[in-house]
C-alpha atoms as a PDB file:
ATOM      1  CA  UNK A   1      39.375 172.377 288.554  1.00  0.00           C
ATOM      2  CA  UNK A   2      38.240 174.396 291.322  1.00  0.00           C
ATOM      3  CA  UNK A   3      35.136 176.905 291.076  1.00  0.00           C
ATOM      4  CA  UNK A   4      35.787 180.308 292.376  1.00  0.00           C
ATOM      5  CA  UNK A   5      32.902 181.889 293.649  1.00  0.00           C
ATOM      6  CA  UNK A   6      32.481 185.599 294.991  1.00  0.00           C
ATOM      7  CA  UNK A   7      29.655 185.742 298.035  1.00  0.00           C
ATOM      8  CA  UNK A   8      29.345 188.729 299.401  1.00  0.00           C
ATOM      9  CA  UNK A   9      26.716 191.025 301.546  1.00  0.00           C
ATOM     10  CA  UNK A  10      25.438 194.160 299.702  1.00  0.00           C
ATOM     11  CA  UNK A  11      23.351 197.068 300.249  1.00  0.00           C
ATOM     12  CA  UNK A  12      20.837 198.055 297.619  1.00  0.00           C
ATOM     13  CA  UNK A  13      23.088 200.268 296.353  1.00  0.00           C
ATOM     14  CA  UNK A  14      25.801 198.207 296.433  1.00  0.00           C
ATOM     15  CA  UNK A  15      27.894 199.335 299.464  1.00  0.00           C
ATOM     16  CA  UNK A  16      29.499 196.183 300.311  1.00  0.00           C
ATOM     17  CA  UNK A  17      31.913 198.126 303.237  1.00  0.00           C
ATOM     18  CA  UNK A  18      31.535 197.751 307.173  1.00  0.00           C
ATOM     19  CA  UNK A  19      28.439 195.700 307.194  1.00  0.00           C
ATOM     20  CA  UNK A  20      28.226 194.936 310.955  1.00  0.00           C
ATOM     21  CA  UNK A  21      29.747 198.130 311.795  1.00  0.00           C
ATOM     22  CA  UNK A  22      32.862 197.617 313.214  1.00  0.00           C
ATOM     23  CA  UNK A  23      35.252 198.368 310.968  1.00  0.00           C
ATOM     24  CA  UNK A  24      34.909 202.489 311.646  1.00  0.00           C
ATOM     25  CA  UNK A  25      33.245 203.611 308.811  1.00  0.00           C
ATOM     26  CA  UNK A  26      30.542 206.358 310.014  1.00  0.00           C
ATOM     27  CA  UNK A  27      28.283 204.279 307.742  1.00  0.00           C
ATOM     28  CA  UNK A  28      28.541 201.237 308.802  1.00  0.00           C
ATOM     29  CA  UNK A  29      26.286 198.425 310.499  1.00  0.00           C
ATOM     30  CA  UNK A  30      23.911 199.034 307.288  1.00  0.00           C
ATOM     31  CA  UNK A  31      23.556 194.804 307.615  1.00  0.00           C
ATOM     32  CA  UNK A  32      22.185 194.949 310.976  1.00  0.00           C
ATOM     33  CA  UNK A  33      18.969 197.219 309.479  1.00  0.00           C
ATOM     34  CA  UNK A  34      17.465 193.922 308.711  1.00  0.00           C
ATOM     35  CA  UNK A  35      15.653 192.642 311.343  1.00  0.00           C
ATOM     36  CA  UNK A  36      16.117 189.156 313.192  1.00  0.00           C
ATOM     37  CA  UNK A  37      14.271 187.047 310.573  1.00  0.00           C
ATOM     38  CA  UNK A  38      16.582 188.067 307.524  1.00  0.00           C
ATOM     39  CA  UNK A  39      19.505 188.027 309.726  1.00  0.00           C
ATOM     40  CA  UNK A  40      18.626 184.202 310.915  1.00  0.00           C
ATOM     41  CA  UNK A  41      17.527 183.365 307.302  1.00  0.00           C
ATOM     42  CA  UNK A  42      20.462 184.490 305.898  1.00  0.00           C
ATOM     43  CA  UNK A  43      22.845 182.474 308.398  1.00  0.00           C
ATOM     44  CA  UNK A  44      21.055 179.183 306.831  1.00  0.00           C
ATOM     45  CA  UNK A  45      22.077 180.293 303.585  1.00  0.00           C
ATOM     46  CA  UNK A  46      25.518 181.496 304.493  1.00  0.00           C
ATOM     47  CA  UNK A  47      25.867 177.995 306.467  1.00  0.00           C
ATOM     48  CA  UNK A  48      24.961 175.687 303.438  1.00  0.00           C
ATOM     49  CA  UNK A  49      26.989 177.463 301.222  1.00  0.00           C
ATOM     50  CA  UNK A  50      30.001 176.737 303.591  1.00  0.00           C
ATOM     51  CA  UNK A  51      28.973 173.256 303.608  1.00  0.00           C
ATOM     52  CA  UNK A  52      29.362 172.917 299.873  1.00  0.00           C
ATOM     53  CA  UNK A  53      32.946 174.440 299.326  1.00  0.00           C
ATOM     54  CA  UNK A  54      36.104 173.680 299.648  1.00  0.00           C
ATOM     55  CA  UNK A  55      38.023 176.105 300.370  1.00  0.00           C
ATOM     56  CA  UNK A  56      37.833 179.680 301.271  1.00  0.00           C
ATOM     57  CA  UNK A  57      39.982 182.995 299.214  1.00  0.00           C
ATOM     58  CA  UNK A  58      40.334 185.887 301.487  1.00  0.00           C
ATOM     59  CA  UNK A  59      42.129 188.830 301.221  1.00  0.00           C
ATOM     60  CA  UNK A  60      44.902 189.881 303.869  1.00  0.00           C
ATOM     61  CA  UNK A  61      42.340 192.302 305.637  1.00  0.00           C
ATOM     62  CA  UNK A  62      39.463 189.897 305.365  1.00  0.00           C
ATOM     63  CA  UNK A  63      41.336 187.187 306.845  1.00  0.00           C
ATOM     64  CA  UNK A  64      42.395 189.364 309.567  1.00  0.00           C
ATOM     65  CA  UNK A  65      38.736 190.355 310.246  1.00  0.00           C
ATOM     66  CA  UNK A  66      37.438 186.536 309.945  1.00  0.00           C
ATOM     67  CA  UNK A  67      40.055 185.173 312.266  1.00  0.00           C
ATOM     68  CA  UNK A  68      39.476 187.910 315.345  1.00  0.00           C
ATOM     69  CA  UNK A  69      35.693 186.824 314.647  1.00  0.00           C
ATOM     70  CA  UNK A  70      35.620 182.848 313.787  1.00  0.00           C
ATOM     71  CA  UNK A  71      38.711 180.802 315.650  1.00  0.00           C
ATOM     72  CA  UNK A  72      37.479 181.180 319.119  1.00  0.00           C
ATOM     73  CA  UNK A  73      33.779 180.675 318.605  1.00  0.00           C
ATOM     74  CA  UNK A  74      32.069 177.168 318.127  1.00  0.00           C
ATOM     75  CA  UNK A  75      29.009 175.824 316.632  1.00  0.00           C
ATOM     76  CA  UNK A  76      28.298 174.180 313.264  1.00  0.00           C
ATOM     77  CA  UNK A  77      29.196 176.957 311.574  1.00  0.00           C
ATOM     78  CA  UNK A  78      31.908 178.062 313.501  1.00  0.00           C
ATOM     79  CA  UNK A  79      33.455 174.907 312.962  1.00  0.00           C
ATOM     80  CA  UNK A  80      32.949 174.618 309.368  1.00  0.00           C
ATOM     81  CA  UNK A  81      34.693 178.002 308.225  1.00  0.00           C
ATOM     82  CA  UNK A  82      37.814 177.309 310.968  1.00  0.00           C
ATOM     83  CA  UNK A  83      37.697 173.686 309.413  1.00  0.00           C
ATOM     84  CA  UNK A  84      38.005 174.739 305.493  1.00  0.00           C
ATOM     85  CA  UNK A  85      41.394 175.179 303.854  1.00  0.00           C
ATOM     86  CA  UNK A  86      42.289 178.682 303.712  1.00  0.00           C
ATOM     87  CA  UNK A  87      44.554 180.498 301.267  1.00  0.00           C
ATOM     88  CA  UNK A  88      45.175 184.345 301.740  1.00  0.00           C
ATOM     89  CA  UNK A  89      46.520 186.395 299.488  1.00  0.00           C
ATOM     90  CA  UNK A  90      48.553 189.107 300.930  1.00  0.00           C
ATOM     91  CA  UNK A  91      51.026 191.177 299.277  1.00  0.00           C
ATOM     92  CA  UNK A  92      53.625 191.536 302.325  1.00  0.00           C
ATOM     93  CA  UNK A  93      54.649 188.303 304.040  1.00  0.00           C
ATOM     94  CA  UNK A  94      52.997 187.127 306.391  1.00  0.00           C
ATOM     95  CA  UNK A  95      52.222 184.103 308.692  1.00  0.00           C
ATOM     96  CA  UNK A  96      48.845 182.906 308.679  1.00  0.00           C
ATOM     97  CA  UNK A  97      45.941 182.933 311.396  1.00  0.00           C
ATOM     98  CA  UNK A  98      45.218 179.596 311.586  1.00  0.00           C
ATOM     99  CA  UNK A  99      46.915 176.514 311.342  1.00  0.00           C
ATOM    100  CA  UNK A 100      45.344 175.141 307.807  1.00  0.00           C
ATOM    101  CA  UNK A 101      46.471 178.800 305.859  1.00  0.00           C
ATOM    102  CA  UNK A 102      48.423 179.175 302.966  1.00  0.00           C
ATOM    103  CA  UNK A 103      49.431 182.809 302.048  1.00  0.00           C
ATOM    104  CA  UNK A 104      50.071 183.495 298.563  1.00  0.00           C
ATOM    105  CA  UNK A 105      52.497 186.224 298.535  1.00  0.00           C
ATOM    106  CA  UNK A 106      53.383 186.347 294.764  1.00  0.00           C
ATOM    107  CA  UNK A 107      50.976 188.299 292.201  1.00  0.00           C
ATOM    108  CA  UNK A 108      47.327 187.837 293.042  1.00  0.00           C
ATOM    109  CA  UNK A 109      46.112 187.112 289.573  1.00  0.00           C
ATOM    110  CA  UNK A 110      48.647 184.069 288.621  1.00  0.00           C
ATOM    111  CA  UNK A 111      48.408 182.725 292.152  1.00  0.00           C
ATOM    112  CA  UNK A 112      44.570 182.395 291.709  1.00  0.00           C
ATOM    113  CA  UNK A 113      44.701 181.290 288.600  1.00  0.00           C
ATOM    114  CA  UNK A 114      47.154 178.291 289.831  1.00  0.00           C
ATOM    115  CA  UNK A 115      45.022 177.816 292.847  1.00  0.00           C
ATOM    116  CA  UNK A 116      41.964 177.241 290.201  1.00  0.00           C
ATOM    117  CA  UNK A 117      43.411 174.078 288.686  1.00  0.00           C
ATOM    118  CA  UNK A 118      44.883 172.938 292.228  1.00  0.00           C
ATOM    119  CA  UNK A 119      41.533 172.481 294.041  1.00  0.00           C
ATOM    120  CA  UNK A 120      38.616 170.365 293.357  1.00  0.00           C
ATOM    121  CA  UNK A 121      35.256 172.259 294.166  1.00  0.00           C
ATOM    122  CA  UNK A 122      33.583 175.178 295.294  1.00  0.00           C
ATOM    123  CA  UNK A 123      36.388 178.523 296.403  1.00  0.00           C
ATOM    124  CA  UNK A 124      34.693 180.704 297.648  1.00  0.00           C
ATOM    125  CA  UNK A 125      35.455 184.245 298.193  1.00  0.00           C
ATOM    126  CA  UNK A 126      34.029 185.843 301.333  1.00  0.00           C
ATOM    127  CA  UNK A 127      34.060 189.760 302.103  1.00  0.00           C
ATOM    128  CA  UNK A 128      37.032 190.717 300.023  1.00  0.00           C
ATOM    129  CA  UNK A 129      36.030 193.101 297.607  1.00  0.00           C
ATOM    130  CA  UNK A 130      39.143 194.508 296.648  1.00  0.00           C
ATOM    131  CA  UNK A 131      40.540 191.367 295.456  1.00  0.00           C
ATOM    132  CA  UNK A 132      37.316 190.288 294.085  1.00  0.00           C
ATOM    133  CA  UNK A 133      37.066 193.377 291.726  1.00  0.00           C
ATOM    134  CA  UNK A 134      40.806 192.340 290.839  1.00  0.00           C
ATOM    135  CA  UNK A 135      39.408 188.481 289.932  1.00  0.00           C
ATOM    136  CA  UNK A 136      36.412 189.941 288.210  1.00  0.00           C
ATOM    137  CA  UNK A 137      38.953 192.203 285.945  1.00  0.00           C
ATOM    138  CA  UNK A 138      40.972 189.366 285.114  1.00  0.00           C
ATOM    139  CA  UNK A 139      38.083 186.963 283.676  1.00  0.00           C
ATOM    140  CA  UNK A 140      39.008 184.387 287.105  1.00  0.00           C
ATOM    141  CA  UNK A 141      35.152 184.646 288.664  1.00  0.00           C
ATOM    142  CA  UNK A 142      32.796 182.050 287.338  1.00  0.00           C
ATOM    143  CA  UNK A 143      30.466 182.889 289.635  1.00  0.00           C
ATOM    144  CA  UNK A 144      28.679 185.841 291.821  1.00  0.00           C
ATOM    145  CA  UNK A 145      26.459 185.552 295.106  1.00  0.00           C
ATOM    146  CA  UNK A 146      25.159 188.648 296.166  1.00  0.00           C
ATOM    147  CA  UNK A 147      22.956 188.901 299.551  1.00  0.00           C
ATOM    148  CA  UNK A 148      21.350 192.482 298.949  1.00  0.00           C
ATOM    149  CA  UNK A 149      19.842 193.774 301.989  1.00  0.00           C
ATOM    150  CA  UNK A 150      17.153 196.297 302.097  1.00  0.00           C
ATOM    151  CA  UNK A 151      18.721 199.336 302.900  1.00  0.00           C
ATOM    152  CA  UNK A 152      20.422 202.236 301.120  1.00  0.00           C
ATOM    153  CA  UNK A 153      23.360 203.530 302.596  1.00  0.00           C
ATOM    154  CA  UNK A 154      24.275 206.055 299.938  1.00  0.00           C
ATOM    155  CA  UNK A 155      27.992 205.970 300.375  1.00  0.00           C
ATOM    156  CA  UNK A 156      31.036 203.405 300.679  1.00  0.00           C
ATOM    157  CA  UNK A 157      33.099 201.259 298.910  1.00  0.00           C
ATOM    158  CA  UNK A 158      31.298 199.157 296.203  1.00  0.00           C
ATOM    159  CA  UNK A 159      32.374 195.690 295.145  1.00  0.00           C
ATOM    160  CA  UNK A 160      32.308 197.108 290.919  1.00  0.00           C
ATOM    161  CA  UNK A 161      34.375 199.923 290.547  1.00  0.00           C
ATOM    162  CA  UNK A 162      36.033 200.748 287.303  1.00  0.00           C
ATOM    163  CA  UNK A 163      36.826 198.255 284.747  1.00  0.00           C
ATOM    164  CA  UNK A 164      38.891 197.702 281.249  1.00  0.00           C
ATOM    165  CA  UNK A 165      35.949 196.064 279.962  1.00  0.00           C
ATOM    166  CA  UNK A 166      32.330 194.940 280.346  1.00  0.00           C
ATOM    167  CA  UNK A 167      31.806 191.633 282.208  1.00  0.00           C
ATOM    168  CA  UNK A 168      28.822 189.646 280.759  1.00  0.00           C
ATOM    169  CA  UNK A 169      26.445 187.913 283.041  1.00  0.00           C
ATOM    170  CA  UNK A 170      24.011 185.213 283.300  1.00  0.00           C
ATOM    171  CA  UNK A 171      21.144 185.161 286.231  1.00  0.00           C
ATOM    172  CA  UNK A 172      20.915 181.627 287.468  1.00  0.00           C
ATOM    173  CA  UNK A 173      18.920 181.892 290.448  1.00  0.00           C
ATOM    174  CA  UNK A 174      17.240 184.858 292.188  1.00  0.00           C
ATOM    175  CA  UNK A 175      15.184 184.045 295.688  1.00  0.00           C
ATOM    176  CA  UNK A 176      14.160 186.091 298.656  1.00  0.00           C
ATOM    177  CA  UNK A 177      16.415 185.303 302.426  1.00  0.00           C
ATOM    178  CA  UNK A 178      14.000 186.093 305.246  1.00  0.00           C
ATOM    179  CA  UNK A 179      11.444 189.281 304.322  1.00  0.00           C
ATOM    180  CA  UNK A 180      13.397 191.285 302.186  1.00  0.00           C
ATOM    181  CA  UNK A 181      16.872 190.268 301.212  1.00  0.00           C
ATOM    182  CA  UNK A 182      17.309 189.592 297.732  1.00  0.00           C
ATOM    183  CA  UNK A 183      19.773 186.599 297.029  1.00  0.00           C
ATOM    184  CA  UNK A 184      21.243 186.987 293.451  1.00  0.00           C
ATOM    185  CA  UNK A 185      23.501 184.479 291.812  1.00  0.00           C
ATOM    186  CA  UNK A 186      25.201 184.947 288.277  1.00  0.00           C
ATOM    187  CA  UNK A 187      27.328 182.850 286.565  1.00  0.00           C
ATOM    188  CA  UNK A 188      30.123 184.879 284.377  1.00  0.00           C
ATOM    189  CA  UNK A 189      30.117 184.221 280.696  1.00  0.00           C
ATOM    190  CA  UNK A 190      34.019 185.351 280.564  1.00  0.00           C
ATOM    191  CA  UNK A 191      36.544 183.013 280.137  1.00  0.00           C
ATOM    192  CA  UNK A 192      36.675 182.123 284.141  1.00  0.00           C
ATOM    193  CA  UNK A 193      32.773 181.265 284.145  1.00  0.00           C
ATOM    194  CA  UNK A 194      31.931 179.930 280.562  1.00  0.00           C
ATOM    195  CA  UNK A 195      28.616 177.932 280.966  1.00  0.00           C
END
């Protein structure tokens, strides 16, 4: 049964929108604040963590924004993310960016939840924060990987927005990427991430 894991970049106080800036938001490019040595630091962290799942969740937009980014570059981490089985979940049909895509089309919440006991390992969930507060809401998460980088931004979309009910948490790990980002990581006590 596969492990569904949320990692995503996040400002202090929580903006998780536009971090490199190029998405048009007037405040956006908050993750380029850091300076070279958290920005290096937290490629080596970003990099293992790819090496350790199996496949990658992303939302229609996300995938969008990953694919104009990742399918012409190379490198070892290039390679990696275009290499990992994809599965996008899009509510208008779609065809997929790259070749090893599956879009899941039908309702977000059952498709995940079939996808869960379909793969074996780590699925992580990169820069989609609308359809992670949608996994969080339906108990699917077992686990959260925040990379909060020193800067408030003071406006934005925030991966927690409102909920039915309170989501309990566990810290399992806490560690400092470069000189100042925070890397959190909570395991969900829900159904999804019972530990």
């Amino acid at each position: 049964m596969g492990k569904l894991i949320i990692s995503t970049n996040s400002s202090l106080d929580g903006v998780v929108q536009d971090p490199d800036g190029k998405e048009g938001f007037r405040l956006g490019g908050w993750f380029n604040e850091s300076g070279g040595a958290d920005l290096g630091a937290w490629a080596e962290v970003e990099f293992e963590e790819a090496m350790g799942a199996a496949a990658l969740l992303l939302g229609r937009r996300s995938d969008e924004w990953f694919a104009a980014r990742w399918l012409a570059r190379d490198g070892a981490f290039a390679d990696r993310l275009n290499s990992l089985p994809k599965y996008v979940v899009s509510s208008t049909p779609r065809q997929a960016h790259w070749s090893n895509a599956t879009v899941l089309n039908g309702d977000a919440v059952e498709e995940v939840r079939k996808l869960k006991q379909t793969v074996d390992g780590d699925i992580l969930v990169y820069a989609s924060y609308l359809l992670g507060a949608t996994l969080i809401e339906h108990d699917l998460v077992d686990e959260l990987r925040l990379m909060i980088f020193p800067v408030v931004v003071g406006a934005g979309l925030r991966l927690f927005g409102a909920t039915s009910h309170a989501t309990p948490v566990r810290l399992v790990e806490t560690r400092t990427v470069g000189a100042g980002v925070a890397y959190v990581r909570y395991r969900f006590t829900t159904a999804g991430g019972a530990a």
